[in-house]
PDB file of N, CA and C in Angstrom:
ATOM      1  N   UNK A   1     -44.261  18.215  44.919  1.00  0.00           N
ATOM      2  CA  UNK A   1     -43.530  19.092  44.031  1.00  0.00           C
ATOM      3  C   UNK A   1     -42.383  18.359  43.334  1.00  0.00           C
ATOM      4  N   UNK A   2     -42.435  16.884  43.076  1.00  0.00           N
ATOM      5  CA  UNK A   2     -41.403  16.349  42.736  1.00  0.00           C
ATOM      6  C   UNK A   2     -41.361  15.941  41.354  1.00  0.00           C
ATOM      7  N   UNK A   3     -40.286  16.831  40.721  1.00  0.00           N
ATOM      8  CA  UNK A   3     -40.491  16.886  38.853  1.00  0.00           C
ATOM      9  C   UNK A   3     -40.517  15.123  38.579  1.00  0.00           C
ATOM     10  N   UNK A   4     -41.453  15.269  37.566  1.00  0.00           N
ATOM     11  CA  UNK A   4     -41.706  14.166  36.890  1.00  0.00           C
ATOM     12  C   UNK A   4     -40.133  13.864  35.660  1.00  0.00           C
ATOM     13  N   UNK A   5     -39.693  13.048  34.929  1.00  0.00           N
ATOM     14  CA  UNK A   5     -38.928  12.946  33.982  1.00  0.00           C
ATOM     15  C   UNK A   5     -39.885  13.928  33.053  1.00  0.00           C
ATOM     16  N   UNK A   6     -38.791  13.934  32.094  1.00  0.00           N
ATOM     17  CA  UNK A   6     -38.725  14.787  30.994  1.00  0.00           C
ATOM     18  C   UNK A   6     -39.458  14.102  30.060  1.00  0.00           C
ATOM     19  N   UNK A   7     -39.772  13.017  29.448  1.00  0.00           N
ATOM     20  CA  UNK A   7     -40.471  12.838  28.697  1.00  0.00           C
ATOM     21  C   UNK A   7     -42.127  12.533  28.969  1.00  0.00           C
ATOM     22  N   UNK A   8     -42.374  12.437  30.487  1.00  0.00           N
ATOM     23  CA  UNK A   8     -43.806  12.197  30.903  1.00  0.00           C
ATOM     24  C   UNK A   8     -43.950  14.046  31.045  1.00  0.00           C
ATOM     25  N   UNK A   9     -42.944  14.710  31.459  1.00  0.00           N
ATOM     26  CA  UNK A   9     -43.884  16.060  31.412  1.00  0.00           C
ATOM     27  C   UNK A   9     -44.039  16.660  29.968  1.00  0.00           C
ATOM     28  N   UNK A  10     -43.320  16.295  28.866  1.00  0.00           N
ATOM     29  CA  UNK A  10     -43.697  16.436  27.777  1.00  0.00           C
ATOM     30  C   UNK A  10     -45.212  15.918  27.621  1.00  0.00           C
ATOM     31  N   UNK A  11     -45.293  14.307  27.414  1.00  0.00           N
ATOM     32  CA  UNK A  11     -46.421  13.602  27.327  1.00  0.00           C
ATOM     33  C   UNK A  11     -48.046  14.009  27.728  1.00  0.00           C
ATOM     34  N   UNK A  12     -47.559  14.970  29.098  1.00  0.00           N
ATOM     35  CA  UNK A  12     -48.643  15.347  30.013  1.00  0.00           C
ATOM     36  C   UNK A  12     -48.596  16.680  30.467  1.00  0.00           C
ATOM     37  N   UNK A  13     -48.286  18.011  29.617  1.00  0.00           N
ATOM     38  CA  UNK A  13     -47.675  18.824  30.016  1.00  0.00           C
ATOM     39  C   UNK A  13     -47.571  19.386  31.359  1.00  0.00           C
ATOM     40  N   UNK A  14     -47.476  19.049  32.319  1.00  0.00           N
ATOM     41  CA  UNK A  14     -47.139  19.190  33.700  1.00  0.00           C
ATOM     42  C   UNK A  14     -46.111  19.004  34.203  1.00  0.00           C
ATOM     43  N   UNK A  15     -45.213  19.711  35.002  1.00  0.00           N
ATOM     44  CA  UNK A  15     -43.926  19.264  35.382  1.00  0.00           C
ATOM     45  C   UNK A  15     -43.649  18.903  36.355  1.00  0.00           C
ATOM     46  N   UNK A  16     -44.905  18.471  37.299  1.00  0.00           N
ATOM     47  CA  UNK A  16     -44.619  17.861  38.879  1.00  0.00           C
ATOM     48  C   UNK A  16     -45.799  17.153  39.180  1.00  0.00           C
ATOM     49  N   UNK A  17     -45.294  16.392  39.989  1.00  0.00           N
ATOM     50  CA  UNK A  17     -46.789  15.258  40.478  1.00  0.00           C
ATOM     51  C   UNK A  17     -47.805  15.719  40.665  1.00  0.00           C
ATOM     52  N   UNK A  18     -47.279  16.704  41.841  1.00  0.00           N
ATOM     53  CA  UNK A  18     -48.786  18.018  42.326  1.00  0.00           C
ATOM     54  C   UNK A  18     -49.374  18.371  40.947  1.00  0.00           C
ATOM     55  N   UNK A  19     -48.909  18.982  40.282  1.00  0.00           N
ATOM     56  CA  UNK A  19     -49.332  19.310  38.681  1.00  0.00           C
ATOM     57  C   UNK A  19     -50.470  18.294  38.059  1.00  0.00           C
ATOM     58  N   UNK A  20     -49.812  17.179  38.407  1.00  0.00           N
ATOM     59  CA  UNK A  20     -50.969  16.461  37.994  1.00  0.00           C
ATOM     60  C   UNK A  20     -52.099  15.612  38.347  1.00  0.00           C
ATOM     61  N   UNK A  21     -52.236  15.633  39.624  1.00  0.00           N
ATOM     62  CA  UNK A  21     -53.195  15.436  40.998  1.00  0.00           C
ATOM     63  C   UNK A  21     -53.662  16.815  40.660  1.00  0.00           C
ATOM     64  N   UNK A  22     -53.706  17.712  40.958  1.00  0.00           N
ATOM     65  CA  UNK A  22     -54.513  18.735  40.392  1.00  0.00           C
ATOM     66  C   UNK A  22     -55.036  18.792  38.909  1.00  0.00           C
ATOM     67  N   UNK A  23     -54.404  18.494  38.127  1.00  0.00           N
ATOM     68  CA  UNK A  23     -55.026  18.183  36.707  1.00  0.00           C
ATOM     69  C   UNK A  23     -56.334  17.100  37.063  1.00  0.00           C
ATOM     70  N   UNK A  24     -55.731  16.375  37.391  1.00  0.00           N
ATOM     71  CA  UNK A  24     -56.668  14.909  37.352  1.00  0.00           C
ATOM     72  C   UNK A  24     -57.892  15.202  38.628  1.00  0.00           C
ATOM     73  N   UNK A  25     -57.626  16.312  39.354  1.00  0.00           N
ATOM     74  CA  UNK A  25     -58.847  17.181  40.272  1.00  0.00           C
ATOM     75  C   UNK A  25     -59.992  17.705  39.430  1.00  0.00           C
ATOM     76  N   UNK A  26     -59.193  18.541  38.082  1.00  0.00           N
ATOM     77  CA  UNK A  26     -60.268  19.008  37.234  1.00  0.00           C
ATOM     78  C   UNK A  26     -61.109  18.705  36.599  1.00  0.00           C
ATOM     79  N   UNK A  27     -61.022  16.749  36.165  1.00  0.00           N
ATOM     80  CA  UNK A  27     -61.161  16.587  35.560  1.00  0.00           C
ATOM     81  C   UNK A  27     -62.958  15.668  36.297  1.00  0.00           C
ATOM     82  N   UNK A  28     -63.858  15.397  35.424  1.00  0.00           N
ATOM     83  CA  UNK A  28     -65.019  14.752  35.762  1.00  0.00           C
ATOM     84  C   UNK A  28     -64.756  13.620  36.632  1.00  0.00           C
ATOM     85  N   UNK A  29     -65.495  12.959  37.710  1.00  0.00           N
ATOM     86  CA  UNK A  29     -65.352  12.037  38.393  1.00  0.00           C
ATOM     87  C   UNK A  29     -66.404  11.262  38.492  1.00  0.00           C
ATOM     88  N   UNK A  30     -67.247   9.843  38.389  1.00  0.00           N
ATOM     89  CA  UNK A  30     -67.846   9.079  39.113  1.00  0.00           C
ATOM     90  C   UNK A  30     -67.504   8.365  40.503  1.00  0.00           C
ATOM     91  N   UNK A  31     -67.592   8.680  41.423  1.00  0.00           N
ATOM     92  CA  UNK A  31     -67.929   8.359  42.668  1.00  0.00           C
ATOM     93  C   UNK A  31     -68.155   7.463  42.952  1.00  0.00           C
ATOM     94  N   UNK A  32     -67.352   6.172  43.370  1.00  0.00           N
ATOM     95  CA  UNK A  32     -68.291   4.873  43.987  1.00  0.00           C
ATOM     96  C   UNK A  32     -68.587   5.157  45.018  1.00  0.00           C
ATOM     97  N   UNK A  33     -69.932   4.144  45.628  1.00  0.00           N
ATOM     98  CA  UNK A  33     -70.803   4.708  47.420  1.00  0.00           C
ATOM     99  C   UNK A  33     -69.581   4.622  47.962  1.00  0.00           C
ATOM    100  N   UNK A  34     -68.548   4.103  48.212  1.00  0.00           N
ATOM    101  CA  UNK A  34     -67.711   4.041  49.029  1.00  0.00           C
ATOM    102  C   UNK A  34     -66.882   5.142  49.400  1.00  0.00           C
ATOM    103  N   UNK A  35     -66.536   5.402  47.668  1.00  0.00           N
ATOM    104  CA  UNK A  35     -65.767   6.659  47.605  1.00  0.00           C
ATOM    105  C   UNK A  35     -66.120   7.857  47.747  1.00  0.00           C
ATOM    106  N   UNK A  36     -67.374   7.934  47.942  1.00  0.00           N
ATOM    107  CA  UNK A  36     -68.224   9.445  48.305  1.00  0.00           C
ATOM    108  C   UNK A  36     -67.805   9.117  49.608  1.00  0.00           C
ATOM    109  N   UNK A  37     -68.295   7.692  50.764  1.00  0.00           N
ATOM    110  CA  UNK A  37     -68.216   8.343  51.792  1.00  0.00           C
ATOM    111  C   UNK A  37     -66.844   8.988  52.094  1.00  0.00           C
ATOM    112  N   UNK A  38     -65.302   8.475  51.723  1.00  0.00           N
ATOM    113  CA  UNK A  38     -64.347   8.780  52.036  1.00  0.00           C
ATOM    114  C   UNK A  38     -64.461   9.936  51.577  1.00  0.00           C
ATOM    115  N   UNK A  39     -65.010  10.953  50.671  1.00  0.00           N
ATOM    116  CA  UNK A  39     -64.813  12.052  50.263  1.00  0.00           C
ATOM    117  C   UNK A  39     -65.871  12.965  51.214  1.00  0.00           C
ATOM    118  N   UNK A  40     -67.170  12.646  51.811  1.00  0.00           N
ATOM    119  CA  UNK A  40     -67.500  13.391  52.898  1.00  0.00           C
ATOM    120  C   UNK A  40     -66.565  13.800  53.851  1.00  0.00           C
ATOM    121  N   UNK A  41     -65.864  12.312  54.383  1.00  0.00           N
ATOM    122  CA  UNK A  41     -65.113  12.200  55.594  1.00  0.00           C
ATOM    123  C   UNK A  41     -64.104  13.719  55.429  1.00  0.00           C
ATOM    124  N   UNK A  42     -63.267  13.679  54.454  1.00  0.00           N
ATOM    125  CA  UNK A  42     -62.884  14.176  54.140  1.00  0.00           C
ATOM    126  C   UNK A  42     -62.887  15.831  54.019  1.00  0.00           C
ATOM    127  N   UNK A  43     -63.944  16.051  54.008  1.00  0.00           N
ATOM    128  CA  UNK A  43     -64.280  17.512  54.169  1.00  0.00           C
ATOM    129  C   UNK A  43     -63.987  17.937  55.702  1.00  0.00           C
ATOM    130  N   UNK A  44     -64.024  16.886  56.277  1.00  0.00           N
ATOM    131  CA  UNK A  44     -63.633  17.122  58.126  1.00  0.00           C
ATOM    132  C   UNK A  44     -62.499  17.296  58.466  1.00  0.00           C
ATOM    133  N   UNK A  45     -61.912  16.960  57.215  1.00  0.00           N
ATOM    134  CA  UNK A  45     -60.453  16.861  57.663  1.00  0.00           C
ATOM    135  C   UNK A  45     -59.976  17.690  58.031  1.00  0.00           C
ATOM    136  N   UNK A  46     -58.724  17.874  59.040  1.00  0.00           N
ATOM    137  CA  UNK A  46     -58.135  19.037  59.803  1.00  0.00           C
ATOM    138  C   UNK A  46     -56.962  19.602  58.993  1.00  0.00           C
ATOM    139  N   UNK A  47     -56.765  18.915  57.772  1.00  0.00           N
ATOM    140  CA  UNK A  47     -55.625  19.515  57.056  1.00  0.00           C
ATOM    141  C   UNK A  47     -55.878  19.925  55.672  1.00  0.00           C
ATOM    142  N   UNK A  48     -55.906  21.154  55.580  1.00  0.00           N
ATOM    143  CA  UNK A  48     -56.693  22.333  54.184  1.00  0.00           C
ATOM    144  C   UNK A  48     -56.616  21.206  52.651  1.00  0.00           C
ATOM    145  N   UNK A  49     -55.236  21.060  52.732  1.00  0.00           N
ATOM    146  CA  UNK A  49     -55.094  20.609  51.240  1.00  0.00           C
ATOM    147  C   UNK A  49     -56.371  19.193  50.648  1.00  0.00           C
ATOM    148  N   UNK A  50     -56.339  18.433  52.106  1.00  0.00           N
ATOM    149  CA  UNK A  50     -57.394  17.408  52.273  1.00  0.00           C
ATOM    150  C   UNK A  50     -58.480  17.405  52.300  1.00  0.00           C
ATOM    151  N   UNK A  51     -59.230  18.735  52.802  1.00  0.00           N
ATOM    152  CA  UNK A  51     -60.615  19.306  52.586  1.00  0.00           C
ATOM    153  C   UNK A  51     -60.786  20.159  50.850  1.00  0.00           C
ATOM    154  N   UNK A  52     -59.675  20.542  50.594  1.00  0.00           N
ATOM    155  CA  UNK A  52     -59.993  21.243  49.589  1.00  0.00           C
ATOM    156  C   UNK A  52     -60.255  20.525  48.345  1.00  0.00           C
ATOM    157  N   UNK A  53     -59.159  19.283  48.207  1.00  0.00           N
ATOM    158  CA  UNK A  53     -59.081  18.415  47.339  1.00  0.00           C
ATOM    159  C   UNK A  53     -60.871  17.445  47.479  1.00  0.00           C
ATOM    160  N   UNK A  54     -61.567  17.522  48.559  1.00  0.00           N
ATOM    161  CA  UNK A  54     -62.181  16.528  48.771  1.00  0.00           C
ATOM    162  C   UNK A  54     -63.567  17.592  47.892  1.00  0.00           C
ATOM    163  N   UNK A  55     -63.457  18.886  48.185  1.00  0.00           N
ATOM    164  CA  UNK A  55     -64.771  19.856  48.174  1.00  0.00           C
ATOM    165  C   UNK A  55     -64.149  19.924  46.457  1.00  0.00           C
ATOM    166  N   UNK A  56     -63.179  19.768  45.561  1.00  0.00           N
ATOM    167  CA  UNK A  56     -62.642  19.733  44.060  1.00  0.00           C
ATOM    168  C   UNK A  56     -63.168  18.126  43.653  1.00  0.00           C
ATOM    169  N   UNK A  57     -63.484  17.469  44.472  1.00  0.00           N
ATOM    170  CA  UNK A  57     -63.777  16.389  43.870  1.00  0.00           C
ATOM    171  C   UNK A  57     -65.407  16.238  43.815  1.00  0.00           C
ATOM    172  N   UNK A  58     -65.701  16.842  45.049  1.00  0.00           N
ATOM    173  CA  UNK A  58     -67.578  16.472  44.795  1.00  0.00           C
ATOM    174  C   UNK A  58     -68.059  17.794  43.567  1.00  0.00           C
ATOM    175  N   UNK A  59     -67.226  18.770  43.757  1.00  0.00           N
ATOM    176  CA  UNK A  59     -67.755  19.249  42.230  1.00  0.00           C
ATOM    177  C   UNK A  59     -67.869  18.889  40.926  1.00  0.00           C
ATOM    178  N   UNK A  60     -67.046  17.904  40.970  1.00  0.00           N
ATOM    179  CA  UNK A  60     -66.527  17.620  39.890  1.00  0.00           C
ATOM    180  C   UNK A  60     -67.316  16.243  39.414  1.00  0.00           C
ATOM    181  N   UNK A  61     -67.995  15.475  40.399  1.00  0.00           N
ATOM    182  CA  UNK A  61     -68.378  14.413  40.532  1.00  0.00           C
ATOM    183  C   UNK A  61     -70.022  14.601  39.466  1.00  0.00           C
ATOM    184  N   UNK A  62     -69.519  13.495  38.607  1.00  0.00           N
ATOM    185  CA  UNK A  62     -71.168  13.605  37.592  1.00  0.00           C
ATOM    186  C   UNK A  62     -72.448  13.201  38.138  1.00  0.00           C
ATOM    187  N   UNK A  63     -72.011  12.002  39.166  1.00  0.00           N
ATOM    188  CA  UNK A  63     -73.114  10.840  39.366  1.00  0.00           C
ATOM    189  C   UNK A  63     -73.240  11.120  41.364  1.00  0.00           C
ATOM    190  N   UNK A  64     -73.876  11.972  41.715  1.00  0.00           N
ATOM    191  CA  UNK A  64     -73.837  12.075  42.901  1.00  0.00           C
ATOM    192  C   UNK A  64     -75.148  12.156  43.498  1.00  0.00           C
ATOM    193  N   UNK A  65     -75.807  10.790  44.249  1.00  0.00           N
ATOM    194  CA  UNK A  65     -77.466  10.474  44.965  1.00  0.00           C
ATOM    195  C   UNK A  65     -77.762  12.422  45.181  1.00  0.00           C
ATOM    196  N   UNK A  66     -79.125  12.668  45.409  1.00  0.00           N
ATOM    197  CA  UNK A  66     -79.249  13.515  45.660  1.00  0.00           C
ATOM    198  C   UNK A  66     -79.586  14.036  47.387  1.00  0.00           C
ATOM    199  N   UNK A  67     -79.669  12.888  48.011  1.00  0.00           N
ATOM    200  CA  UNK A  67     -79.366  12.504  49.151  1.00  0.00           C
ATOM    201  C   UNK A  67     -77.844  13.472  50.114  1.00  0.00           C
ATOM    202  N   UNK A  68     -77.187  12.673  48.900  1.00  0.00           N
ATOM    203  CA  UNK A  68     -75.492  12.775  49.167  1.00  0.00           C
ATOM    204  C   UNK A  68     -74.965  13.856  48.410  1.00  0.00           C
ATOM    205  N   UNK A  69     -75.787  15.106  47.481  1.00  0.00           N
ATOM    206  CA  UNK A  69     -75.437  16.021  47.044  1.00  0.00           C
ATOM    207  C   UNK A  69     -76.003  17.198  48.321  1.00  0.00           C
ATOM    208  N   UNK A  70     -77.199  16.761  49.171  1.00  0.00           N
ATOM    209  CA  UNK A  70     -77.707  17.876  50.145  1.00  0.00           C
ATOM    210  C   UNK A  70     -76.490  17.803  51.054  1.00  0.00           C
ATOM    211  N   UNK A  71     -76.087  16.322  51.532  1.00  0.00           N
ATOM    212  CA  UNK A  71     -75.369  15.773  52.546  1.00  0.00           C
ATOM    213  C   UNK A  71     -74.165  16.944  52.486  1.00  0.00           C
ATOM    214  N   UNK A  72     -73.105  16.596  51.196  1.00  0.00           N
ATOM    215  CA  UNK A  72     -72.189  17.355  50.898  1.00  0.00           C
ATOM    216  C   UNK A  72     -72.282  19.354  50.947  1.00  0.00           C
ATOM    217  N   UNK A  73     -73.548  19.628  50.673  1.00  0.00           N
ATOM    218  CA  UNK A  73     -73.674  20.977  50.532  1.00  0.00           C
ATOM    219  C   UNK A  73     -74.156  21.631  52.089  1.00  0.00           C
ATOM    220  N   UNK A  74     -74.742  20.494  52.893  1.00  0.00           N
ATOM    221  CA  UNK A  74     -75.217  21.080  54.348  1.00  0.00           C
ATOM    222  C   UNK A  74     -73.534  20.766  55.025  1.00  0.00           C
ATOM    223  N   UNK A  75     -72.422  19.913  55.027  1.00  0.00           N
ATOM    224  CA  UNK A  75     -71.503  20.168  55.406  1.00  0.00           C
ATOM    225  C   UNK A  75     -70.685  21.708  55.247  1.00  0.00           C
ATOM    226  N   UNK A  76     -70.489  21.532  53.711  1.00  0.00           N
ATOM    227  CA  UNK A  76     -69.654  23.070  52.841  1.00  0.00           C
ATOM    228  C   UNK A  76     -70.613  24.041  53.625  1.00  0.00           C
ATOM    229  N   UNK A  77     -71.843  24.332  54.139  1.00  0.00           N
ATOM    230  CA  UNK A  77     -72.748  25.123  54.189  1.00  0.00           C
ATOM    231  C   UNK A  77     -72.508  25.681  55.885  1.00  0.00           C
ATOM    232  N   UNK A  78     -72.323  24.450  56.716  1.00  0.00           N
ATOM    233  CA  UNK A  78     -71.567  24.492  57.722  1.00  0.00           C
ATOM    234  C   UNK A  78     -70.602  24.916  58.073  1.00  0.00           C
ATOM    235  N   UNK A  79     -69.712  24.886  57.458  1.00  0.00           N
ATOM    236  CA  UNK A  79     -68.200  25.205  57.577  1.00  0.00           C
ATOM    237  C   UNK A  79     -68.202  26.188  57.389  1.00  0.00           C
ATOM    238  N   UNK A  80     -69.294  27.066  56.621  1.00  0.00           N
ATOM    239  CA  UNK A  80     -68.952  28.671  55.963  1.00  0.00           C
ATOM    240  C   UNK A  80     -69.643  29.403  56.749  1.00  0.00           C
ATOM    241  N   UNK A  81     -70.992  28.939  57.448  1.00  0.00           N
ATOM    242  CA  UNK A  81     -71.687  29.722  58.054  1.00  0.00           C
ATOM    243  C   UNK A  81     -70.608  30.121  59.426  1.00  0.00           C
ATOM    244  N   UNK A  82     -70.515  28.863  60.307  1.00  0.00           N
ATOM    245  CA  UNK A  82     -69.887  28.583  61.878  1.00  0.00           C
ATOM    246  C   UNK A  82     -68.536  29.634  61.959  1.00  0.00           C
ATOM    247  N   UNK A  83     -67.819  29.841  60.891  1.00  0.00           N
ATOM    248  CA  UNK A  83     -66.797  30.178  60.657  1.00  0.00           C
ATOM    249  C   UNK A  83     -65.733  29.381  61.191  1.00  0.00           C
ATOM    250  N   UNK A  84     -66.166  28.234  61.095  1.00  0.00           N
ATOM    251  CA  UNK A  84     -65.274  26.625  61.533  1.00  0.00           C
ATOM    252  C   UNK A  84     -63.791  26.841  60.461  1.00  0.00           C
ATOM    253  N   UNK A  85     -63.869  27.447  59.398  1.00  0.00           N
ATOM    254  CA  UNK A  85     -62.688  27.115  58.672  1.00  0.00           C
ATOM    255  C   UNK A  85     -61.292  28.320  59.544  1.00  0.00           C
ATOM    256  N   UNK A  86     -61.590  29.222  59.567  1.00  0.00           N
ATOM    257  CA  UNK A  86     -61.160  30.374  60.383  1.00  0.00           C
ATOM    258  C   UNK A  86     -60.527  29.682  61.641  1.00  0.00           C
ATOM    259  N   UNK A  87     -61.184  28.781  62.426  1.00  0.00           N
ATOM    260  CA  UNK A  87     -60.556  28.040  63.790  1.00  0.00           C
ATOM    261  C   UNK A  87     -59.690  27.071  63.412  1.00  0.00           C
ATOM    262  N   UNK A  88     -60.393  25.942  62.373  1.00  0.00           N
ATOM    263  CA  UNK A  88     -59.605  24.902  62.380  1.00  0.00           C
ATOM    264  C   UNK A  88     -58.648  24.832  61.220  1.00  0.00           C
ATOM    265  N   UNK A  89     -58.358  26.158  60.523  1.00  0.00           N
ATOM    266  CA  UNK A  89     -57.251  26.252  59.267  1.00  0.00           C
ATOM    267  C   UNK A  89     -56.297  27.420  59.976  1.00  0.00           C
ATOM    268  N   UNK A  90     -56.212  27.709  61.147  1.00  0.00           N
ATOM    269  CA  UNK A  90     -55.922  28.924  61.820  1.00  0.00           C
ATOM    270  C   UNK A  90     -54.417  29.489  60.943  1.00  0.00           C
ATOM    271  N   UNK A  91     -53.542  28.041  60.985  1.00  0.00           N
ATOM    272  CA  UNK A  91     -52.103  28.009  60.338  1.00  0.00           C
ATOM    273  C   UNK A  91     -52.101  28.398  59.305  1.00  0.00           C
ATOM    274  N   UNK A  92     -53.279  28.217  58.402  1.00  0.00           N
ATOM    275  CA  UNK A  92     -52.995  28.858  56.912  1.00  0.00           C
ATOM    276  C   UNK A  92     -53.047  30.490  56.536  1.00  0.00           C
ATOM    277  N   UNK A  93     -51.923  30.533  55.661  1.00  0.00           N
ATOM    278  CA  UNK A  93     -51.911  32.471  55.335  1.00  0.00           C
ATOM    279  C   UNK A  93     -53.207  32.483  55.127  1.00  0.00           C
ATOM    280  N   UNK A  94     -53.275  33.707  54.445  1.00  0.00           N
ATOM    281  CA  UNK A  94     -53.775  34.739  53.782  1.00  0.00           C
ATOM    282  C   UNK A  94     -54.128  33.366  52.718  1.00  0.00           C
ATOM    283  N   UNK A  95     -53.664  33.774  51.868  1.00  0.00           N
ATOM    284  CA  UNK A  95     -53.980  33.381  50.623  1.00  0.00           C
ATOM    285  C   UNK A  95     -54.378  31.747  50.328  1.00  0.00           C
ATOM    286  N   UNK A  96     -53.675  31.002  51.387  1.00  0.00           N
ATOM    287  CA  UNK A  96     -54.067  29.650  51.921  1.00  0.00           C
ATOM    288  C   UNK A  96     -55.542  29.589  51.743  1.00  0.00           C
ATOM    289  N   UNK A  97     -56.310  30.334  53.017  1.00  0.00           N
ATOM    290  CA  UNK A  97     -57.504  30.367  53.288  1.00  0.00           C
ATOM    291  C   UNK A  97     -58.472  30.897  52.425  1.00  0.00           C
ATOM    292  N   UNK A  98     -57.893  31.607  51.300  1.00  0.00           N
ATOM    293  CA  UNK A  98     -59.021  32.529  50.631  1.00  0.00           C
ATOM    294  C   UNK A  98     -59.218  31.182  50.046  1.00  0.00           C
ATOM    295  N   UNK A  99     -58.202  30.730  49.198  1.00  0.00           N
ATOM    296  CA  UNK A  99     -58.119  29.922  48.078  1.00  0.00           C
ATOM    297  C   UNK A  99     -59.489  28.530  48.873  1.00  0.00           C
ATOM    298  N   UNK A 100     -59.039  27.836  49.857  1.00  0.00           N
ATOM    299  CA  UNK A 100     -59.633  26.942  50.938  1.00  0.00           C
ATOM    300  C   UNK A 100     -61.650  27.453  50.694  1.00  0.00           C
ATOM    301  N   UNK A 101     -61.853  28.612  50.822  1.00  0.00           N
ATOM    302  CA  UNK A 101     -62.889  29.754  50.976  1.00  0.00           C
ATOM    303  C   UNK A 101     -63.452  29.311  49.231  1.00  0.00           C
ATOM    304  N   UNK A 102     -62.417  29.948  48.736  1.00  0.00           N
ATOM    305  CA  UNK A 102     -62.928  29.789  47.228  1.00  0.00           C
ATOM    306  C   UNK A 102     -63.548  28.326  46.930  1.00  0.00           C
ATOM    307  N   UNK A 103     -62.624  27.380  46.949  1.00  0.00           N
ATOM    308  CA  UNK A 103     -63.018  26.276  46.281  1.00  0.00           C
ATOM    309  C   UNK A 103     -64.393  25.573  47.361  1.00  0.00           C
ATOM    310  N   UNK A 104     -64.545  26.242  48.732  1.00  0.00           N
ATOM    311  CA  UNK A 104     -65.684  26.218  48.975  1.00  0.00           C
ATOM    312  C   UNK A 104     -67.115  26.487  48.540  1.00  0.00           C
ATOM    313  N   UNK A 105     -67.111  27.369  48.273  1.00  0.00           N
ATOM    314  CA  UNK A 105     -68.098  28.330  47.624  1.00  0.00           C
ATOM    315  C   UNK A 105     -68.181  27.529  46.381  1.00  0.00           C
ATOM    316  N   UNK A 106     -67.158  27.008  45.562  1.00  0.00           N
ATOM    317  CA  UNK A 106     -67.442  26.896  44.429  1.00  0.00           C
ATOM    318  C   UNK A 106     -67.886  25.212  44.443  1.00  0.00           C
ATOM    319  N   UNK A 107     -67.604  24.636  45.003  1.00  0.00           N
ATOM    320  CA  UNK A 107     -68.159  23.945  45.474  1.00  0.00           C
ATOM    321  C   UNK A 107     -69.830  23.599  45.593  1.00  0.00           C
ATOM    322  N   UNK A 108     -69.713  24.407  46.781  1.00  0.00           N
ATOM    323  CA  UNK A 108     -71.298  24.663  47.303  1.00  0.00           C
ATOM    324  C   UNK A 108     -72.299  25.251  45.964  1.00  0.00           C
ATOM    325  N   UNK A 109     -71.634  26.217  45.106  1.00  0.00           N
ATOM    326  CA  UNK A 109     -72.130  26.916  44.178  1.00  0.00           C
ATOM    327  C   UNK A 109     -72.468  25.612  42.912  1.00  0.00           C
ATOM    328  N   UNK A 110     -71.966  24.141  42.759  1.00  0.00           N
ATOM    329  CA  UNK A 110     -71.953  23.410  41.917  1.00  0.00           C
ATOM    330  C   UNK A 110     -73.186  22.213  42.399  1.00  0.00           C
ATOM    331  N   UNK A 111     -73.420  22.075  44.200  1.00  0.00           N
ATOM    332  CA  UNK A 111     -74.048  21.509  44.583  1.00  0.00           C
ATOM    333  C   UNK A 111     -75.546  21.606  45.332  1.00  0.00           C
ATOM    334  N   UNK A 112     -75.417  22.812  45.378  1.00  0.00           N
ATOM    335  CA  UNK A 112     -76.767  23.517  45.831  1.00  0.00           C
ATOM    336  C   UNK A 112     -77.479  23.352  44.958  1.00  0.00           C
ATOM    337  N   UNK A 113     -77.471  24.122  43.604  1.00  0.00           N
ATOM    338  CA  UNK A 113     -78.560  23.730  42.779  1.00  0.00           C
ATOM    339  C   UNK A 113     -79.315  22.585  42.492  1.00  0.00           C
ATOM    340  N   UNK A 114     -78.523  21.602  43.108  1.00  0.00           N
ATOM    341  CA  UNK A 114     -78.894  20.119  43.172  1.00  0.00           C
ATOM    342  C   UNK A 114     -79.960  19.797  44.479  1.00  0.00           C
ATOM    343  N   UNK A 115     -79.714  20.201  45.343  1.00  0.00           N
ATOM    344  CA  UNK A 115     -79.974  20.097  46.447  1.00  0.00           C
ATOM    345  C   UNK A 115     -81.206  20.330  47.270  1.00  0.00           C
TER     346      UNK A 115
END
């Protein structure tokens, strides 16, 4: 949450770092093999913002094996069925978890068809 100067949030209209790590979430990604696996790993992660960011990135991802698009969607697919997110996000509100939920689904909803 730490404001950027005044003339880069002009430049980039965003007014905080987060602002723009989330911008740059939205935006299309190629994937190196490497960097997919860190972005599987990632979906394991025990801390929301780290799974969520990871499940915003394989959506977003153009160039993804189709191998490693089932891979990614039988994880997300996991997590939603088990009700694993419910145990291991226990700390997050309300609105934490929907959001966590959402970008799941939407997720899964970008990679299934692939799959």
């Amino acid at each position: 949450t730490r404001p950027l100067p005044e003339a880069t949030q002009q430049a980039l209209g965003v007014g905080t770092v987060q602002e723009v790590a989330w911008k740059l979430l939205r935006q299309p990604f190629v994937l190196s093999p490497e960097g997919l696996d860190a972005v599987l790993r990632a979906l394991e992660s025990s801390k929301a913002p780290i799974c969520e960011g990871a499940a915003m990135l394989l959506q977003r991802s153009s160039t993804l094996p189709r191998d490693r698009q089932q891979q990614a969607a039988h994880k997300i697919w996991q997590m939603l069925i088990d009700n694993d997110i419910t145990r291991q996000f226990s700390a997050l509100s309300y609105f934490e978890l929907r959001r966590l939920y959402d970008t799941l689904f939407e997720a899964l909803q970008v990679l299934a068809p692939h799959s």
